[in-house]
Protein backbone atom coordinates (compact mmCIF):
# COMPACT_ATOMS: atom_id res chain seq x y z
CA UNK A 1 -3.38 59.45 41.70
CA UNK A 2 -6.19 57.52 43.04
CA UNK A 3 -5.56 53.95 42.01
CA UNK A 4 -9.48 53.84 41.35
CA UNK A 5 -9.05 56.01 38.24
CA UNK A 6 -6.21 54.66 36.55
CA UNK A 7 -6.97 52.87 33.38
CA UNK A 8 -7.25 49.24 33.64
CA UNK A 9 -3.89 48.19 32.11
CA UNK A 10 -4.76 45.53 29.04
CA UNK A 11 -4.04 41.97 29.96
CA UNK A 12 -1.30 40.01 27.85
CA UNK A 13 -2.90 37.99 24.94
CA UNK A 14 -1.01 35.70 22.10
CA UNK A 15 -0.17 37.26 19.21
CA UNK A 16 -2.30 34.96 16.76
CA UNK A 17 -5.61 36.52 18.24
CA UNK A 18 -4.53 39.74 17.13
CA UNK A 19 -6.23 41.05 13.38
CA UNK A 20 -4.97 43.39 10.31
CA UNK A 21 -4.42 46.67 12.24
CA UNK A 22 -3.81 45.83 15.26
CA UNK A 23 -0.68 46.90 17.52
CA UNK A 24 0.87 45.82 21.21
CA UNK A 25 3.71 45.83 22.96
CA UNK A 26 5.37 42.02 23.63
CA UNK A 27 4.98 40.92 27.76
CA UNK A 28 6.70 37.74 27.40
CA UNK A 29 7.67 34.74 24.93
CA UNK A 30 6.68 31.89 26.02
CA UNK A 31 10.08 29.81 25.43
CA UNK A 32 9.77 26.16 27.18
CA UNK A 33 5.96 25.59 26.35
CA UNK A 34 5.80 23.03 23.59
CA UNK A 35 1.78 22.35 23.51
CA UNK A 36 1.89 26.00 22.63
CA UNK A 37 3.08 25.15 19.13
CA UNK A 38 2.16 21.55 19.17
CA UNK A 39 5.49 19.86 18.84
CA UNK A 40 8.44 19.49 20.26
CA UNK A 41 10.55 22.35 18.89
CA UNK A 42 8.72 25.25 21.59
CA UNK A 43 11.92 26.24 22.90
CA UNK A 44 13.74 26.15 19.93
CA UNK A 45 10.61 28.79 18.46
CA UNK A 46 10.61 30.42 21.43
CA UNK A 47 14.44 31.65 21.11
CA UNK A 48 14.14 31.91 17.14
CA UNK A 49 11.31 34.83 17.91
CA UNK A 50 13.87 36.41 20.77
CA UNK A 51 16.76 36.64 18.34
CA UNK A 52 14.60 37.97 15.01
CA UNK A 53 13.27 40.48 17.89
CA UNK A 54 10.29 39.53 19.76
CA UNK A 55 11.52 40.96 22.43
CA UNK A 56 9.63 42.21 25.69
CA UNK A 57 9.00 45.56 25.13
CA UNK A 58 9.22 45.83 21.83
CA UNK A 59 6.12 47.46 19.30
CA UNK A 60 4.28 44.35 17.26
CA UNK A 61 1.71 45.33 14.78
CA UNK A 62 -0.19 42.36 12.32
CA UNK A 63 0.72 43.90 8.85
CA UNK A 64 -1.40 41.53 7.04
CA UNK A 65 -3.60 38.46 7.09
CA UNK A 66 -3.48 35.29 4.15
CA UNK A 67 -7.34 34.44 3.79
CA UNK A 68 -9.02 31.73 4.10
CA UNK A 69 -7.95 30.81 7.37
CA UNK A 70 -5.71 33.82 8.28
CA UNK A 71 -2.45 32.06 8.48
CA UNK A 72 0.16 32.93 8.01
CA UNK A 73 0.53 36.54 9.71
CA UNK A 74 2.90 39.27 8.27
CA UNK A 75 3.72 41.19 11.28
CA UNK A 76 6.06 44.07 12.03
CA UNK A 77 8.40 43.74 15.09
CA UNK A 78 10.49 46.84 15.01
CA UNK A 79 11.50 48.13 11.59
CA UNK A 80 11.30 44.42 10.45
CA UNK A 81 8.43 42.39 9.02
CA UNK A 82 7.99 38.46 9.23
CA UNK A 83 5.52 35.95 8.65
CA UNK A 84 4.25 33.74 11.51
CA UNK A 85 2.22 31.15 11.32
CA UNK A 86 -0.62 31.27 13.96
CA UNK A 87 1.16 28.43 15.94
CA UNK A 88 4.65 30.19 16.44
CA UNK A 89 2.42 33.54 17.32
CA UNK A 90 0.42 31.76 20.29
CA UNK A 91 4.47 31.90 21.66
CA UNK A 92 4.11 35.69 22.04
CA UNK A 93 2.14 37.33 24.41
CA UNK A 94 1.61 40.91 23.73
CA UNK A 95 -0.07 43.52 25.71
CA UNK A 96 -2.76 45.28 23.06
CA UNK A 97 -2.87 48.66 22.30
CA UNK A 98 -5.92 50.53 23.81
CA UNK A 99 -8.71 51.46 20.61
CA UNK A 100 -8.20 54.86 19.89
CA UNK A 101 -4.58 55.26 19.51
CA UNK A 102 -3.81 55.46 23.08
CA UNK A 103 -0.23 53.78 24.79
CA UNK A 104 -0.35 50.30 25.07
């Protein structure tokens, strides 16, 4: 296939800026990046997410929002759901699924 008409593939964005609805496919946790959570536990985050199943690969999809503010996140890893908090979300990057129901 011409490389000119493949779809562009979606770049990898943090979980937190995902909304109600949407789906992706984890890229990477970001593991040994403390300012990402704003303390010094990021690595110990960073494996928590790994062993509940944040795993690269894996389906993500935000179940639910708490409003005002939109934090924490229910969000469905898997079979499972869990609530992050926006902070411990930035840790995963996720590759969005195109609009329209189309593969991530």
């Amino acid at each position: 296939m011409d490389s000119s008409r493949r779809s562009p593939v979606p770049a990898s964005v943090p979980l937190a800026s995902l909304h109600k609805g949407d789906r992706g496919v984890v890229a990477e946790i970001l593991e040994t990046d403390a300012g990402i959570v704003g303390d010094s536990a990021g690595a110990t985050i960073g494996r928590r997410l790994i062993e509940i199943g944040f795993v690269p690969g894996e389906t993500v999809q935000v179940i639910e929002e708490v409003w005002p503010g939109g934090d924490p996140l229910a969000v469905r890893v898997g079979a499972s759901v869990f609530a992050l908090r926006r902070r411990e979300a930035r840790a995963v990057l996720v590759r969005p699924e195109v609009a329209g129901g189309g593969k991530p």
